[in-house]
Protein backbone atom coordinates (compact mmCIF):
# COMPACT_ATOMS: atom_id res chain seq x y z
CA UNK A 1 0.00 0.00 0.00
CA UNK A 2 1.61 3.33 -1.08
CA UNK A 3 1.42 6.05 1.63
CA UNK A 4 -0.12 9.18 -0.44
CA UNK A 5 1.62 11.93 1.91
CA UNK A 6 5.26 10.09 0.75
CA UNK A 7 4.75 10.92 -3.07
CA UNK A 8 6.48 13.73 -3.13
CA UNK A 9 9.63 11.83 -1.53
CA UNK A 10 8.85 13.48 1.95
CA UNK A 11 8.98 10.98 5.40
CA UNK A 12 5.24 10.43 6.11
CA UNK A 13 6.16 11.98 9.49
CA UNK A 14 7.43 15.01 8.11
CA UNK A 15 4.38 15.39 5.54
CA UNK A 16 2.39 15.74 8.28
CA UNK A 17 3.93 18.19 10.10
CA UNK A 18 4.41 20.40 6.93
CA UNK A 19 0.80 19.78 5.76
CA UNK A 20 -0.84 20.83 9.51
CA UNK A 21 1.54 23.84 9.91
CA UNK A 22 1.58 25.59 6.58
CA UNK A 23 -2.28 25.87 7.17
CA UNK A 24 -1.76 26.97 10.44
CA UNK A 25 0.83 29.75 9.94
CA UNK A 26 0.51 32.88 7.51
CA UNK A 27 4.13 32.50 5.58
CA UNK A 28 3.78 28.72 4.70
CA UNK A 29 7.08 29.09 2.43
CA UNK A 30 9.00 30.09 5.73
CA UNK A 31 8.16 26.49 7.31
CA UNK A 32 11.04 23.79 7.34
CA UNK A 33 11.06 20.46 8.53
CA UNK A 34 13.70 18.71 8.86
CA UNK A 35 14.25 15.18 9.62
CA UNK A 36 16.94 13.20 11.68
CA UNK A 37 17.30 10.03 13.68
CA UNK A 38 19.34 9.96 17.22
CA UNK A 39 19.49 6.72 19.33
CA UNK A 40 16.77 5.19 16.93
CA UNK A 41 14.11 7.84 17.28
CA UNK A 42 13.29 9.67 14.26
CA UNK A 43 13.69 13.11 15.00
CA UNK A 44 11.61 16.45 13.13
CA UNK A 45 12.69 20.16 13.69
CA UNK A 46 10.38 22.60 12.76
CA UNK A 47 11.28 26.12 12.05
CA UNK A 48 8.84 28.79 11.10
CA UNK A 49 9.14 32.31 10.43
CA UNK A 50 9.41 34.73 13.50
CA UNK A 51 5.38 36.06 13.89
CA UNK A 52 4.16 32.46 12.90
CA UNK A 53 5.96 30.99 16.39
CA UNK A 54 2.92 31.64 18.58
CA UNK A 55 0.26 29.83 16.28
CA UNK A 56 2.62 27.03 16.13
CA UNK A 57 2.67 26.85 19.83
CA UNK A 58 -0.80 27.91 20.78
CA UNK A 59 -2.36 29.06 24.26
CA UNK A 60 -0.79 27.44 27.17
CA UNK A 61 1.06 25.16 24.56
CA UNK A 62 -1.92 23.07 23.30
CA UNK A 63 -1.36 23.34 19.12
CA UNK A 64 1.59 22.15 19.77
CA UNK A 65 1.14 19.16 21.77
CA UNK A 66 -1.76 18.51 19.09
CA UNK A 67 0.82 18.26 16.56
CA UNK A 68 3.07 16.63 18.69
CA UNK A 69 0.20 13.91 19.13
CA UNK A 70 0.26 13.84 15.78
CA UNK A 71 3.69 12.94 14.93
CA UNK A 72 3.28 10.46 17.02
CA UNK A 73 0.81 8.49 15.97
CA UNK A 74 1.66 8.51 12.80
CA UNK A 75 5.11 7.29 13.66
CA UNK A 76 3.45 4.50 15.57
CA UNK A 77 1.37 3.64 12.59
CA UNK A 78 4.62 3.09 10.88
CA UNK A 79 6.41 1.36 13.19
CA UNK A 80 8.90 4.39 14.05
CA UNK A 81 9.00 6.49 17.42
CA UNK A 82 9.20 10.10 16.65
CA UNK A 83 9.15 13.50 18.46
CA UNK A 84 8.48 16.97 17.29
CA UNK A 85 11.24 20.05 18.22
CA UNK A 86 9.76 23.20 17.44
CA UNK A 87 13.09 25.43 17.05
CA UNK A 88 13.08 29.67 17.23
C-alpha cells in the first residue's frame, strides 16, 4: 500500500507536520522540517518564520502538543517512534 503523503519523496512523518503547519501559519514558504534520527528515534525540527511561532505553539502550549500527538501516531502507525522540536 503506497502512503499518499510520501509521493512527493517526503517521510510520512514530516508530511504531516508540513501539511498541519503551513495551514496553520501565515508565511507557509517560511516552514522547514527537517528530519533526523538519534538513538533510533526519528527526530523532526520545525522552524517557522518569527510572527508564525505563537500559532505554532498555541495558548498554554496546546497546538503544539496537538501536533506533537500527531507525529506520534503517525510514527506508531509506521512502526517508528518520533518526536516533534519546534526550534526559534
Amino acid at each position: 500500500m503506497a502512503d499518499e503523503a510520501a509521493v512527493d519523496g517526503a517521510s510520512p512523518l514530516r508530511a504531516v507536520v508540513e501539511v498541519v503547519v503551513r495551514a496553520l501559519v501565515d508565511q507557509p514558504d517560511a516552514v522547514r522540517v527537517t528530519e533526523s534520527v538519534r538513538r533510533g528515534m526519528t527526530v523532526l525540527e520545525l522552524t517557522t518564520a518569527p510572527g508564525d511561532m505563537g500559532k505554532i505553539i498555541g495558548r498554554q502550549g496546546r497546538t503544539a502538543a496537538a501536533i506533537r500527538t500527531l507525529v506520534a501516531a503517525t510514527a506508531e502507525r509506521h512502526g517508528q517512534r518520533a518526536q516533534l522540536d519546534i526550534r526559534d
